[in-house]
Each structure stands twice: as structure tokens, then as C-alpha cells.
PDB file of N, CA and C in Angstrom:
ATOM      1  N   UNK A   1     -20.616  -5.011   0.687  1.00  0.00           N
ATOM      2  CA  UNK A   1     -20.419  -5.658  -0.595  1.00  0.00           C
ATOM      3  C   UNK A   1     -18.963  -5.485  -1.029  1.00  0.00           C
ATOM      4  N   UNK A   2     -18.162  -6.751  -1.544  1.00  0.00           N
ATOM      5  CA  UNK A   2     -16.513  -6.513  -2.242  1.00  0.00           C
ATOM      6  C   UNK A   2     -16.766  -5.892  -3.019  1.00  0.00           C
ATOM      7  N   UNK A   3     -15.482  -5.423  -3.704  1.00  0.00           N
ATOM      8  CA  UNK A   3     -15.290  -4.874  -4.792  1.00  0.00           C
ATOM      9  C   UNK A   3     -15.821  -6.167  -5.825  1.00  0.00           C
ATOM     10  N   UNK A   4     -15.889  -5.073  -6.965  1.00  0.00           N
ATOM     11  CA  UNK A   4     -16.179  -6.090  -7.992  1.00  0.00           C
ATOM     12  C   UNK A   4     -14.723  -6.981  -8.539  1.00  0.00           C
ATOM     13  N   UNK A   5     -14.861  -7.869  -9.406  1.00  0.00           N
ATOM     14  CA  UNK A   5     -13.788  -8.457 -10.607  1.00  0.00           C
ATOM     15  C   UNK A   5     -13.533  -7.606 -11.080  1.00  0.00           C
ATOM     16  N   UNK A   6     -14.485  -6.991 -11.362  1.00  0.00           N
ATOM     17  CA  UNK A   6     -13.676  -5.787 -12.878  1.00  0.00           C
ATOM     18  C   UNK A   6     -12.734  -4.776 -11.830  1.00  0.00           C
ATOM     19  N   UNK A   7     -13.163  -4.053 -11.049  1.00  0.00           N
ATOM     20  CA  UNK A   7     -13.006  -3.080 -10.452  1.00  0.00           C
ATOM     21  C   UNK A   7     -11.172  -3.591 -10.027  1.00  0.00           C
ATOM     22  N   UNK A   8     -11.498  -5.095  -8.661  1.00  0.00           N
ATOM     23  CA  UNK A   8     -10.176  -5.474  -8.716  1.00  0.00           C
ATOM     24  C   UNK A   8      -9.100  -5.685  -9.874  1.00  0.00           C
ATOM     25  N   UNK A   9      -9.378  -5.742 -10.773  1.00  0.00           N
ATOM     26  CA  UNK A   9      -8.343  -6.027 -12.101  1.00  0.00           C
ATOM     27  C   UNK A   9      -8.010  -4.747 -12.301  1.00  0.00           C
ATOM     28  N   UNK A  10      -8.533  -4.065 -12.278  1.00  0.00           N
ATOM     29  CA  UNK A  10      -8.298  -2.644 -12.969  1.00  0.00           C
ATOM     30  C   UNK A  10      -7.430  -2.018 -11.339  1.00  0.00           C
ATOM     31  N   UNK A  11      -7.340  -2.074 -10.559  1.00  0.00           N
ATOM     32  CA  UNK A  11      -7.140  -1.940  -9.337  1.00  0.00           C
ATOM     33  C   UNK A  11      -5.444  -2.315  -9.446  1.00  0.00           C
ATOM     34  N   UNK A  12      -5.564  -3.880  -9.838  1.00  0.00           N
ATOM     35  CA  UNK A  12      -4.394  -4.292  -9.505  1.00  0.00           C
ATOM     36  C   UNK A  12      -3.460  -3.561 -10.913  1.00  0.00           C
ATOM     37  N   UNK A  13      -3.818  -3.374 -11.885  1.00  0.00           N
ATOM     38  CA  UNK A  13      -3.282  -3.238 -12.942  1.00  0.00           C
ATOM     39  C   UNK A  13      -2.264  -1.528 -12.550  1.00  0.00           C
ATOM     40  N   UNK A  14      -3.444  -1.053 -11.784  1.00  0.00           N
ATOM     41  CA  UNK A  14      -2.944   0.950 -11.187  1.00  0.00           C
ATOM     42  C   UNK A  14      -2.025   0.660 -10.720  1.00  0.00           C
ATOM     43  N   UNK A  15      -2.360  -0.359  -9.561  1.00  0.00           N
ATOM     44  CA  UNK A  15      -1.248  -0.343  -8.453  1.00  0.00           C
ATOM     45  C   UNK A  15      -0.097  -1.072  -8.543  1.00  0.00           C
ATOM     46  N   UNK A  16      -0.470  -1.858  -9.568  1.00  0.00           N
ATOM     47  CA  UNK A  16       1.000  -3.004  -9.862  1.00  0.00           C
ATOM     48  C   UNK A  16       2.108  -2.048 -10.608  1.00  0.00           C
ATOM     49  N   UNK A  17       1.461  -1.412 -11.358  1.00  0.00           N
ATOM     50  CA  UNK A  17       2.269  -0.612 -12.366  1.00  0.00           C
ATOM     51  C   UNK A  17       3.149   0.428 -11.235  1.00  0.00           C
ATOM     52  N   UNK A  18       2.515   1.085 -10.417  1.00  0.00           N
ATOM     53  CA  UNK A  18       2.940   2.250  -9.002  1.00  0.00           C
ATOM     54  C   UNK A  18       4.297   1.288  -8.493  1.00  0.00           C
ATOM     55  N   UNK A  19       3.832  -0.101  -8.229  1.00  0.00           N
ATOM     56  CA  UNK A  19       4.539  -0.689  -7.197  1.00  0.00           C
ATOM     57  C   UNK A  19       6.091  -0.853  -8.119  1.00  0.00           C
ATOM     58  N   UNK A  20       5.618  -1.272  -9.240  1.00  0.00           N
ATOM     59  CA  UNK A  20       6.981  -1.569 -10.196  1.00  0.00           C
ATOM     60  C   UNK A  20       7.814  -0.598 -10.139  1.00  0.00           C
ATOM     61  N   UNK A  21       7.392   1.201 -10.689  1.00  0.00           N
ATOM     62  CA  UNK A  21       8.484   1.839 -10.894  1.00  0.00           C
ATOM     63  C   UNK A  21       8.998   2.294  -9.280  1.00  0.00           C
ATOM     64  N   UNK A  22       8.491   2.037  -8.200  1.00  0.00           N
ATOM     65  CA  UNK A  22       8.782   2.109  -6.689  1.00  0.00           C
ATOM     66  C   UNK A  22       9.876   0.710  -6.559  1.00  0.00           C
ATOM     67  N   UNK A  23       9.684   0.037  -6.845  1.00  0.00           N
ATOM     68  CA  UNK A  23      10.816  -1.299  -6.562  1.00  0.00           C
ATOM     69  C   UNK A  23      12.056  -1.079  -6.522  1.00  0.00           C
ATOM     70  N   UNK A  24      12.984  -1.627  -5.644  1.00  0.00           N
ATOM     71  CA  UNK A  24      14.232  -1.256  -6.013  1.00  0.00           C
ATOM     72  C   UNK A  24      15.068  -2.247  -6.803  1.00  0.00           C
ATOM     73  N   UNK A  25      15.789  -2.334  -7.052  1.00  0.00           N
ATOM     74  CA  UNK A  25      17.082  -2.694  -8.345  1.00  0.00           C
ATOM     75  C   UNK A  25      16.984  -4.225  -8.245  1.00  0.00           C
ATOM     76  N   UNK A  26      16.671  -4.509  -9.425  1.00  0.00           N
ATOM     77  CA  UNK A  26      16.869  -6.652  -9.060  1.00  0.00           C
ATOM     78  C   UNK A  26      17.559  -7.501  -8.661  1.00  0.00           C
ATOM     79  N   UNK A  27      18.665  -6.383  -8.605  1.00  0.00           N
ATOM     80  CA  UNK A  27      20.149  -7.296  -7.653  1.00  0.00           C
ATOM     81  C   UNK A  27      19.652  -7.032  -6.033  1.00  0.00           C
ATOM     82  N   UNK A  28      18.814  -6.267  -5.406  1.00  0.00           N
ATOM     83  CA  UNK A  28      18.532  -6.518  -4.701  1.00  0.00           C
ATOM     84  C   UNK A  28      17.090  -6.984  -3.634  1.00  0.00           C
ATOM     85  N   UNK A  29      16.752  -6.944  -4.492  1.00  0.00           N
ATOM     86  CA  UNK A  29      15.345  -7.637  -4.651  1.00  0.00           C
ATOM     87  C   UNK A  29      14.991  -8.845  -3.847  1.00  0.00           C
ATOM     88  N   UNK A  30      16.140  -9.377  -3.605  1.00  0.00           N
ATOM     89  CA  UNK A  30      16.242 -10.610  -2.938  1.00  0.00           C
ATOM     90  C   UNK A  30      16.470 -10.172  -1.391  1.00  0.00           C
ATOM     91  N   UNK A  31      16.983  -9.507  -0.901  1.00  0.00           N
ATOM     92  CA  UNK A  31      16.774  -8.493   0.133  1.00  0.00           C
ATOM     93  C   UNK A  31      15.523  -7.596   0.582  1.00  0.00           C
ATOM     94  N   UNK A  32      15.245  -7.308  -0.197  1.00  0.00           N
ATOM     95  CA  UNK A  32      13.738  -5.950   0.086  1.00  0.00           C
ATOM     96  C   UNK A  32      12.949  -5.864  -1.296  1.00  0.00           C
ATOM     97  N   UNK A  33      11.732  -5.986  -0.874  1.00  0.00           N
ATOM     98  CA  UNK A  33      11.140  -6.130  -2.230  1.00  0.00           C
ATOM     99  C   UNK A  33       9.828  -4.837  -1.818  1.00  0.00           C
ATOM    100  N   UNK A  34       9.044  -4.509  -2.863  1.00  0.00           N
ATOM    101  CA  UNK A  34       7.777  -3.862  -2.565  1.00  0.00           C
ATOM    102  C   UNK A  34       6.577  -4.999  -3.461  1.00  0.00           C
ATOM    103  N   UNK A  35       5.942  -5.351  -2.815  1.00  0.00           N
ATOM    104  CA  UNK A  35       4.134  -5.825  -3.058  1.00  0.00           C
ATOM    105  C   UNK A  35       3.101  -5.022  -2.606  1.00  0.00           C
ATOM    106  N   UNK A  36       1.829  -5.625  -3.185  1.00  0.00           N
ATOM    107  CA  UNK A  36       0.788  -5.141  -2.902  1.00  0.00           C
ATOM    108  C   UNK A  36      -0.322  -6.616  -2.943  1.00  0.00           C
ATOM    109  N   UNK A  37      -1.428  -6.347  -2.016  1.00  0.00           N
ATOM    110  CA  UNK A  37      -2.559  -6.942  -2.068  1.00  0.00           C
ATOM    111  C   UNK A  37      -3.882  -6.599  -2.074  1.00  0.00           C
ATOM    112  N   UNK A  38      -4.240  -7.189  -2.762  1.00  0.00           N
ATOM    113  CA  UNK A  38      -6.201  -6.603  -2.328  1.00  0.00           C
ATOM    114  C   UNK A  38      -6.522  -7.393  -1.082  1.00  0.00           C
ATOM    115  N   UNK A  39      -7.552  -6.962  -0.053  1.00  0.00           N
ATOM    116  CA  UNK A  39      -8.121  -7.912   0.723  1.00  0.00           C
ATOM    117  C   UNK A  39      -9.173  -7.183   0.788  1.00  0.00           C
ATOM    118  N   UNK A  40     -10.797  -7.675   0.652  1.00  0.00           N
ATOM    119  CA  UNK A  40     -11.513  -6.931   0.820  1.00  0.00           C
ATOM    120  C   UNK A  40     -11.895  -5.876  -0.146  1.00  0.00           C
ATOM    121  N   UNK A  41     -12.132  -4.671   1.205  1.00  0.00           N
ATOM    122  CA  UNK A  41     -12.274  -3.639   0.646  1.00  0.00           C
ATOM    123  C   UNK A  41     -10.967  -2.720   0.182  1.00  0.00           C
ATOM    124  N   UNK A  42     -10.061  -3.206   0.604  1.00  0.00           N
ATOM    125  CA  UNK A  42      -8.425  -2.800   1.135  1.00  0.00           C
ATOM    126  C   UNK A  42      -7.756  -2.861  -0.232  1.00  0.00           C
ATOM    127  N   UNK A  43      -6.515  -2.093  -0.654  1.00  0.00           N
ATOM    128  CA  UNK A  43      -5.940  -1.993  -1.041  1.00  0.00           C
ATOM    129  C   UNK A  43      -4.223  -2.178   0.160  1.00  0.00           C
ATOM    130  N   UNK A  44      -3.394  -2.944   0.292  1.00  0.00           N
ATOM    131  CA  UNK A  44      -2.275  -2.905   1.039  1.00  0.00           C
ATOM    132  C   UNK A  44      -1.389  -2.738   0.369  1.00  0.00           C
ATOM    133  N   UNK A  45      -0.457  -1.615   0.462  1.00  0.00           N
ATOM    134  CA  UNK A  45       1.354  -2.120  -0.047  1.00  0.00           C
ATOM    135  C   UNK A  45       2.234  -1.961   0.999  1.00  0.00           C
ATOM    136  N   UNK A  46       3.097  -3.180   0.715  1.00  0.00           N
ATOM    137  CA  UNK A  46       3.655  -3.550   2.115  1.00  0.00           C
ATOM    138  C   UNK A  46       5.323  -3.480   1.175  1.00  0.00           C
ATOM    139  N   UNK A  47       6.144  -3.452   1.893  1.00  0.00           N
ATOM    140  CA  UNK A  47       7.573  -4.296   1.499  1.00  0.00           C
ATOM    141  C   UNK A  47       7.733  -5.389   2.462  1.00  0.00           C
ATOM    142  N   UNK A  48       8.693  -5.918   1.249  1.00  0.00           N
ATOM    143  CA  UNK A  48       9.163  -7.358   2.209  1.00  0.00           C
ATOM    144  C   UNK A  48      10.592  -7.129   2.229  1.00  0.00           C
ATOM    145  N   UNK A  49      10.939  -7.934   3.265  1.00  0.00           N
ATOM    146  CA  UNK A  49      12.551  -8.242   3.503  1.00  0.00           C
ATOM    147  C   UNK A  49      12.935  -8.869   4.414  1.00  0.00           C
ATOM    148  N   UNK A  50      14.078  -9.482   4.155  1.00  0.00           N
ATOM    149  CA  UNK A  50      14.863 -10.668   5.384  1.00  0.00           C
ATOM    150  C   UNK A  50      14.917 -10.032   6.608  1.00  0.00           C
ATOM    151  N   UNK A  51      14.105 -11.033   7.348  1.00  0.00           N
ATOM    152  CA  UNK A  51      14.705 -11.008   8.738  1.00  0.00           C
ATOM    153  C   UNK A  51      15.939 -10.767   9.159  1.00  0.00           C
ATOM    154  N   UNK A  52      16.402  -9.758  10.047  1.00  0.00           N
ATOM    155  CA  UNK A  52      18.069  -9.672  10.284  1.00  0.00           C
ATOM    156  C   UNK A  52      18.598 -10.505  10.565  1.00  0.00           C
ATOM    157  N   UNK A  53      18.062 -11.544  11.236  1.00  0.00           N
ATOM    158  CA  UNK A  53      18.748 -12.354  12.570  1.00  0.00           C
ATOM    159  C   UNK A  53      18.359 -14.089  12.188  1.00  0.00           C
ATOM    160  N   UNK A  54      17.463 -13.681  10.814  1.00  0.00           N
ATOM    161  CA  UNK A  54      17.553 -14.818  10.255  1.00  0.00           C
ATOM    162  C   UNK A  54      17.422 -15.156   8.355  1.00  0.00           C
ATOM    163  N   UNK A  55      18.515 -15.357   8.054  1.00  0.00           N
ATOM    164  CA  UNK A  55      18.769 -15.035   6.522  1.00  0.00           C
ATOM    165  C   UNK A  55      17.943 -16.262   5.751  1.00  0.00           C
ATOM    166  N   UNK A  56      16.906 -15.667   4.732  1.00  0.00           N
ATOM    167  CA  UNK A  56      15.982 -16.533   4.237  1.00  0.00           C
ATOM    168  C   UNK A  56      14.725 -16.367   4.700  1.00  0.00           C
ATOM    169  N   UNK A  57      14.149 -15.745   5.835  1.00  0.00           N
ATOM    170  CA  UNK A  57      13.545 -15.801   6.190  1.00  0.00           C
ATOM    171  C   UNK A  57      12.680 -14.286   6.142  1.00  0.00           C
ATOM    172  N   UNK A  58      11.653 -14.002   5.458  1.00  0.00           N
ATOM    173  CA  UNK A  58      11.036 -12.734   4.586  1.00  0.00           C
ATOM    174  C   UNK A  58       9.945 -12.268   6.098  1.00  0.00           C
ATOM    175  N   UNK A  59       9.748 -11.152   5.919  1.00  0.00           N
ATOM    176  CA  UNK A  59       8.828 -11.131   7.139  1.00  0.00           C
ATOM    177  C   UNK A  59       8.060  -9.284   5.623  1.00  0.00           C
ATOM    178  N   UNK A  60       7.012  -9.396   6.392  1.00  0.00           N
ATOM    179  CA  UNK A  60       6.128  -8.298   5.214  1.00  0.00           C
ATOM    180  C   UNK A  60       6.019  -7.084   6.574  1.00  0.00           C
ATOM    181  N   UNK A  61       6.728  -5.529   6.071  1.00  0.00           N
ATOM    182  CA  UNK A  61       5.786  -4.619   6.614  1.00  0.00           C
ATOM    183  C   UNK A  61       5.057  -3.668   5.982  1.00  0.00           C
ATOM    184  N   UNK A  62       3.828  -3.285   6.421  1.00  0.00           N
ATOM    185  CA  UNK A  62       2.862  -2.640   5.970  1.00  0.00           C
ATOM    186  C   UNK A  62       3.179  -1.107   5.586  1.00  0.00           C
ATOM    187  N   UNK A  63       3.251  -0.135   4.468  1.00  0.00           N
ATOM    188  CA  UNK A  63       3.412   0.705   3.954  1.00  0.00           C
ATOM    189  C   UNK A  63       2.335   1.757   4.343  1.00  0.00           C
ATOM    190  N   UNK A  64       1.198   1.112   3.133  1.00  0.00           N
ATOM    191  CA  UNK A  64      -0.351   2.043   3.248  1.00  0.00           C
ATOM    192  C   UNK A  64      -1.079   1.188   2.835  1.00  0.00           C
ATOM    193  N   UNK A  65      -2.210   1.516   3.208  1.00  0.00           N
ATOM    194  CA  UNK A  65      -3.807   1.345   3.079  1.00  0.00           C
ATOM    195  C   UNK A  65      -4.838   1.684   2.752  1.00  0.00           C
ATOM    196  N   UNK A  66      -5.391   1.876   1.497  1.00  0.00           N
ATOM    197  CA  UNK A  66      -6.427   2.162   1.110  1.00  0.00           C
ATOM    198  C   UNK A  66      -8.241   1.522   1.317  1.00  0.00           C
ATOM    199  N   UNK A  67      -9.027   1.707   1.924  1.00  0.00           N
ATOM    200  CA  UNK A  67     -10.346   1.067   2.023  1.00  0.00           C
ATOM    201  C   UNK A  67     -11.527   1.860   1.344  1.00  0.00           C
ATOM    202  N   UNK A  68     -11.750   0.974   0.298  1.00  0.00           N
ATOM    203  CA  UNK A  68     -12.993   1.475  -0.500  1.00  0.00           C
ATOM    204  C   UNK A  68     -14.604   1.561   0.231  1.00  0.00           C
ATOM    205  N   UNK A  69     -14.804   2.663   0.540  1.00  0.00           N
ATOM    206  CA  UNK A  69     -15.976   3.083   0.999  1.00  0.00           C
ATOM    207  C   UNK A  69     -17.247   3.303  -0.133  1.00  0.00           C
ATOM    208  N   UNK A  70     -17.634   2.446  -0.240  1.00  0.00           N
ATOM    209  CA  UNK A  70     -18.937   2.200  -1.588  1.00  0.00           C
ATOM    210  C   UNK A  70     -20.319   3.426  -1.318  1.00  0.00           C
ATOM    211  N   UNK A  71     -20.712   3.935  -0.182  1.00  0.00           N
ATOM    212  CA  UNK A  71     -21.956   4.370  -0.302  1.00  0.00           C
ATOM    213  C   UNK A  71     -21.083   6.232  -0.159  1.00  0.00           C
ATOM    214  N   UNK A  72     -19.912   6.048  -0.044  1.00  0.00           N
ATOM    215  CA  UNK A  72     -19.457   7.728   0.042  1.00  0.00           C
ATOM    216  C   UNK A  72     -18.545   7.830  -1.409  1.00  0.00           C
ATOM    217  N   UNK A  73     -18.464   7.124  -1.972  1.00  0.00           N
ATOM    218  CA  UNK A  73     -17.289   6.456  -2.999  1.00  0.00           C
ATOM    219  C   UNK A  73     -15.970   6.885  -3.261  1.00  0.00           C
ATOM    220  N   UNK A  74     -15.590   6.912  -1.967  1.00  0.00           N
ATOM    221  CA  UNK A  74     -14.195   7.089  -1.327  1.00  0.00           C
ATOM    222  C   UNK A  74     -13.287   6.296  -1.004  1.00  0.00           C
ATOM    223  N   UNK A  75     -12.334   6.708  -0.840  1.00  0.00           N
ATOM    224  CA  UNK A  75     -10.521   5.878  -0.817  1.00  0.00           C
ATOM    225  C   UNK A  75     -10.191   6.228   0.560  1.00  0.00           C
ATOM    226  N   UNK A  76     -10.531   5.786   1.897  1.00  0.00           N
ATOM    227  CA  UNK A  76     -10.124   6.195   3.392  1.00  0.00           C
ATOM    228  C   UNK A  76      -8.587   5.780   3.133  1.00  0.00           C
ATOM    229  N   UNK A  77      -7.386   6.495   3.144  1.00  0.00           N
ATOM    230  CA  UNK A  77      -6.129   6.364   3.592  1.00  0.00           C
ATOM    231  C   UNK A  77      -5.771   6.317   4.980  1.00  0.00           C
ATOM    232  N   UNK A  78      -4.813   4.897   5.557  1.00  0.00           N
ATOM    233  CA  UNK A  78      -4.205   4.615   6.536  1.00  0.00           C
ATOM    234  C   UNK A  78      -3.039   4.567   6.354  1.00  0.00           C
ATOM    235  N   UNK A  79      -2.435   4.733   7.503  1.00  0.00           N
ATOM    236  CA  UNK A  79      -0.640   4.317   7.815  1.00  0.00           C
ATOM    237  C   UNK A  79      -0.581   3.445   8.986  1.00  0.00           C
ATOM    238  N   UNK A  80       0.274   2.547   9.441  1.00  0.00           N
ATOM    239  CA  UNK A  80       0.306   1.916  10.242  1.00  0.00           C
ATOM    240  C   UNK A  80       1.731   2.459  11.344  1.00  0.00           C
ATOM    241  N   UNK A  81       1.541   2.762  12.196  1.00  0.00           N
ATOM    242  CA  UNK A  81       2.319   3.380  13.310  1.00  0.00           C
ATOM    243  C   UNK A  81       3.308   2.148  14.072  1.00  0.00           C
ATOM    244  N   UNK A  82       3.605   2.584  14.953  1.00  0.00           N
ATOM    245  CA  UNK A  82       4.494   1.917  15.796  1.00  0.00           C
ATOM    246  C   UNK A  82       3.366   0.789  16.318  1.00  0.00           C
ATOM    247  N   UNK A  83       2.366   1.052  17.092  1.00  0.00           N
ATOM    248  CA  UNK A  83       2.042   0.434  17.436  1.00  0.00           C
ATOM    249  C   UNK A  83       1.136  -0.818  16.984  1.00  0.00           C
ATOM    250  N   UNK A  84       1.510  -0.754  15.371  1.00  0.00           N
ATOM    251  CA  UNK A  84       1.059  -1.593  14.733  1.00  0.00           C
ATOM    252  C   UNK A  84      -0.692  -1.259  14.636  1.00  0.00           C
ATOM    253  N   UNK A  85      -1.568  -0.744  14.550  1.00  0.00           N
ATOM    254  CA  UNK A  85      -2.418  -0.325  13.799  1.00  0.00           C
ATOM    255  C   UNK A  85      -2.610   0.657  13.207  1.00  0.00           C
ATOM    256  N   UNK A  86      -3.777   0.671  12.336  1.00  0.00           N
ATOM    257  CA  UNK A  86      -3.582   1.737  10.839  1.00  0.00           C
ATOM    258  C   UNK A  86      -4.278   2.767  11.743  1.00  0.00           C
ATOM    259  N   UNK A  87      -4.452   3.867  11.839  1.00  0.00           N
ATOM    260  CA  UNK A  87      -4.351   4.723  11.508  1.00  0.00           C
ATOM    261  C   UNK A  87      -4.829   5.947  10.200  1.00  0.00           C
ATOM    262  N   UNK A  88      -5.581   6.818  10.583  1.00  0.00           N
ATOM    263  CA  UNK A  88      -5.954   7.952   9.205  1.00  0.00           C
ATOM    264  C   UNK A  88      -5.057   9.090   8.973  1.00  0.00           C
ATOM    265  N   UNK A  89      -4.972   8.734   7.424  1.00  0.00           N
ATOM    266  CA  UNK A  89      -3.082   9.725   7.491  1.00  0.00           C
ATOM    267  C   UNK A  89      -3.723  11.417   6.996  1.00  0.00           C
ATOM    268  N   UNK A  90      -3.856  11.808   8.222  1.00  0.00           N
ATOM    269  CA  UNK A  90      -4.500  12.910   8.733  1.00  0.00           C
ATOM    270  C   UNK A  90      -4.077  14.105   7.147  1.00  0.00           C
ATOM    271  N   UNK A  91      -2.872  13.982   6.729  1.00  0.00           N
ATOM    272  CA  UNK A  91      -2.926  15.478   5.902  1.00  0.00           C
ATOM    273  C   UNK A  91      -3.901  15.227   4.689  1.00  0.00           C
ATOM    274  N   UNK A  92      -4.558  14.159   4.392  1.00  0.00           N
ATOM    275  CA  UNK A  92      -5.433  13.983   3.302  1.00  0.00           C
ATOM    276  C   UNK A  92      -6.406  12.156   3.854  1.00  0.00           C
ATOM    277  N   UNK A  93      -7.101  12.351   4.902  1.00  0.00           N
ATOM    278  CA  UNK A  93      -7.796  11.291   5.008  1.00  0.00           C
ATOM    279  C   UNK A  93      -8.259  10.116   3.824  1.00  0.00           C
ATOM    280  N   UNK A  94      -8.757  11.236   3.129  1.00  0.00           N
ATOM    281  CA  UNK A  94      -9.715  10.279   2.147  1.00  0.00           C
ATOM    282  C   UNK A  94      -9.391  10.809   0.530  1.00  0.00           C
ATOM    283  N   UNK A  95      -9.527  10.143  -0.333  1.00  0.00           N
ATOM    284  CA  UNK A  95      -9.526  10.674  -1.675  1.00  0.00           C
ATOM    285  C   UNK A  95     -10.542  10.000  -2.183  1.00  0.00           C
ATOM    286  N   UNK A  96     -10.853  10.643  -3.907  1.00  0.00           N
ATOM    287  CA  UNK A  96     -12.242   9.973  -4.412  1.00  0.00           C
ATOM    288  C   UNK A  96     -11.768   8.688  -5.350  1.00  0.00           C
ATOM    289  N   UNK A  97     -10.394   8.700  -5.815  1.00  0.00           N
ATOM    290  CA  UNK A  97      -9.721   7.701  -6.712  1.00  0.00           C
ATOM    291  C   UNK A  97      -8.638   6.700  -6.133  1.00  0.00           C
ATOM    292  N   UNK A  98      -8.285   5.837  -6.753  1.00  0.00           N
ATOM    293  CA  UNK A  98      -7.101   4.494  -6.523  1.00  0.00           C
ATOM    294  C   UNK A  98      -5.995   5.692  -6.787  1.00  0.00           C
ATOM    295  N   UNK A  99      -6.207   6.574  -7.984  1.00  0.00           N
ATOM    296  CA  UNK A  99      -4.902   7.277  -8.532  1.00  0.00           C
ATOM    297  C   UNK A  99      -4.383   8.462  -7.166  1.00  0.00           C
ATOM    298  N   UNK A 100      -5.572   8.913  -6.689  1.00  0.00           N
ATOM    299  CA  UNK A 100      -5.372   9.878  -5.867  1.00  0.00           C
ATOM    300  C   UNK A 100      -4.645   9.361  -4.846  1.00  0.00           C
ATOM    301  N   UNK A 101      -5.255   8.119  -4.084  1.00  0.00           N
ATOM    302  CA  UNK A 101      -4.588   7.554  -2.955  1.00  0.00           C
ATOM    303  C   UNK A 101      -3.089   7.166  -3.062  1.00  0.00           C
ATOM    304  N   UNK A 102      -2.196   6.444  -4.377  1.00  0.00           N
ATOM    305  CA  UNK A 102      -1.351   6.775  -4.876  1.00  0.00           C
ATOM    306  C   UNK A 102      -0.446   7.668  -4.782  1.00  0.00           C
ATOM    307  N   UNK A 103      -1.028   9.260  -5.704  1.00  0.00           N
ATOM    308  CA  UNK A 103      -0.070  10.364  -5.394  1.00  0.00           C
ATOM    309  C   UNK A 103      -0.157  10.613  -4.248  1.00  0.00           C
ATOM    310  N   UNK A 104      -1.046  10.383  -3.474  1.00  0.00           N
ATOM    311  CA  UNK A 104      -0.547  10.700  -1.826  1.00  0.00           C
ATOM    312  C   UNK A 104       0.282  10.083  -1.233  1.00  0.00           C
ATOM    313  N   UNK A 105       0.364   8.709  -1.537  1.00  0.00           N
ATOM    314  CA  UNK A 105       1.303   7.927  -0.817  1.00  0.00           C
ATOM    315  C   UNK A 105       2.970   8.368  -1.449  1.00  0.00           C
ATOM    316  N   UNK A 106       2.950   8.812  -2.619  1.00  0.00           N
ATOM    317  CA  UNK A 106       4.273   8.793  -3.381  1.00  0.00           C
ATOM    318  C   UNK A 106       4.628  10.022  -2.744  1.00  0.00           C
ATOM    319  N   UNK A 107       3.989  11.458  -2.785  1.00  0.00           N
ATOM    320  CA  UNK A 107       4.227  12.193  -2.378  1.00  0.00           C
ATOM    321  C   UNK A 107       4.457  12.349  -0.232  1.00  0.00           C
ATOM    322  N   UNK A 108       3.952  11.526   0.265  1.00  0.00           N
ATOM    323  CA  UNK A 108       4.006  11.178   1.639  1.00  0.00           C
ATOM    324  C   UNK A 108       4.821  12.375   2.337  1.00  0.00           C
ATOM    325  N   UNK A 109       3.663  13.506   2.241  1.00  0.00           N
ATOM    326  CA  UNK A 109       4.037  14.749   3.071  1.00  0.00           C
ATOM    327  C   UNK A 109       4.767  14.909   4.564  1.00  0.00           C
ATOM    328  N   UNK A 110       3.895  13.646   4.909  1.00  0.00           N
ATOM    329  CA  UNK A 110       4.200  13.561   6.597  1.00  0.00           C
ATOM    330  C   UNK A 110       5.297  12.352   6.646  1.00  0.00           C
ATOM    331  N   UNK A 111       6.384  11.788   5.741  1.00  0.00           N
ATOM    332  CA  UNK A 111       7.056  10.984   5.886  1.00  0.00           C
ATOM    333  C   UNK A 111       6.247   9.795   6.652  1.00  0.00           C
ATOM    334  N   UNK A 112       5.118   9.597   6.338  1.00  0.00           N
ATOM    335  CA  UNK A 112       4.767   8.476   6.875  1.00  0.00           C
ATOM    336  C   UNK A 112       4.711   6.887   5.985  1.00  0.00           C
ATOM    337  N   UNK A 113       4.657   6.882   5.055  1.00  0.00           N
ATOM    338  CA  UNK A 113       4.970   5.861   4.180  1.00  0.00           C
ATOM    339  C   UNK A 113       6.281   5.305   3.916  1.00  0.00           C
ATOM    340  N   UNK A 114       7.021   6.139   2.910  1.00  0.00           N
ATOM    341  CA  UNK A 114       8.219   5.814   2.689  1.00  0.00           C
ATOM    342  C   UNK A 114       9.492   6.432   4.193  1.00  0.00           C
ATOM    343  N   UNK A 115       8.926   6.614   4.948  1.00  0.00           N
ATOM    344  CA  UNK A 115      10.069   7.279   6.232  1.00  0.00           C
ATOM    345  C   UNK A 115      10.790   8.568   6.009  1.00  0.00           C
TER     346      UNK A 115
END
């Protein structure tokens, strides 16, 4: 079963607010940006930014991942590796909140989010 409407609104409202004071400066913004999406059960924040080798041209990479687990009512945290799949970001798998999954990502013990 998705998340609910309510649940997503309130969702996007946590994470939009996270993503804002994470953004960098509006002069460059046009260069590298930070978003987020719901899909699913998923929570994604990705940054975007120009292709090197081709100016104008935005390509999205994946940050973290949150997946709402309904019958454990848990937050499974991923990272996405080199090899391009996610991954369980082992120093704190799972949390019980949107907020928790958050300070984990901000705090990103294992430099796996922000590098």
C-alpha cells in the first residue's frame, strides 16, 4: 500500500524545508542544485548539475534514500555506491521517523551522502 496524501504532504513539507537550508547559494544554483522526490514508498534526495562536457545539460545524482516500511513502521536508509545501487547505510539501517532519517543523512558519519 502507498503512502497516504496526507502522510506525502507532510513528508514533502520535512524534507523540502531539510533540502532548502542544504542548497547552495542562488548564484549558483544554476550549476548544482539539491531536490528531492517521493516515489512510492521512497523518499529520494538527489542533486542536480551540468554535465561537464555538456553545458545546459542537468543530469540528477542520487544522495539518499529513505523506504517506508508500513507493517514494521520504519524508515530503511540507503546510499547509492559506485556501482550505482542503493545499498543499507550500515551505521544506522533503519530509523522509526522522516526526521530521524534526516539527521542521519545531515550528520553522514560514514561520509556517505554528502562525501
Amino acid at each position: 500500500m502507498a503512502i497516504s496524501e496526507f502522510e506525502i504532504k507532510r513528508y514533502e513539507k520535512i524534507v523540502g524545508q531539510y533540502i532548502e537550508k542544504r542548497r547552495p547559494a542562488p548564484h549558483v544554483r544554476n550549476q548544482v542544485d539539491l531536490a528531492f522526490r517521493i516515489e512510492g514508498q521512497s523518499v529520494i534526495i538527489y542533486e542536480i548539475r551540468e554535465l561537464w562536457n555538456q553545458p545546459g545539460e542537468k543530469i540528477e545524482s542520487p544522495i539518499s534514500k529513505a523506504t517506508y516500511v508500513k507493517n514494521t513502521k520504519t524508515w530503511k536508509i540507503y546510499w547509492q555506491r559506485a556501482d550505482l545501487k542503493w545499498h543499507k547505510y550500515e551505521p544506522t539501517p533503519e530509523v522509526k521517523t522522516i526526521e530521524e532519517f534526516l539527521a542521519v543523512v545531515e550528520e553522514d558519519e560514514y561520509a556517505c551522502f554528502w562525501g
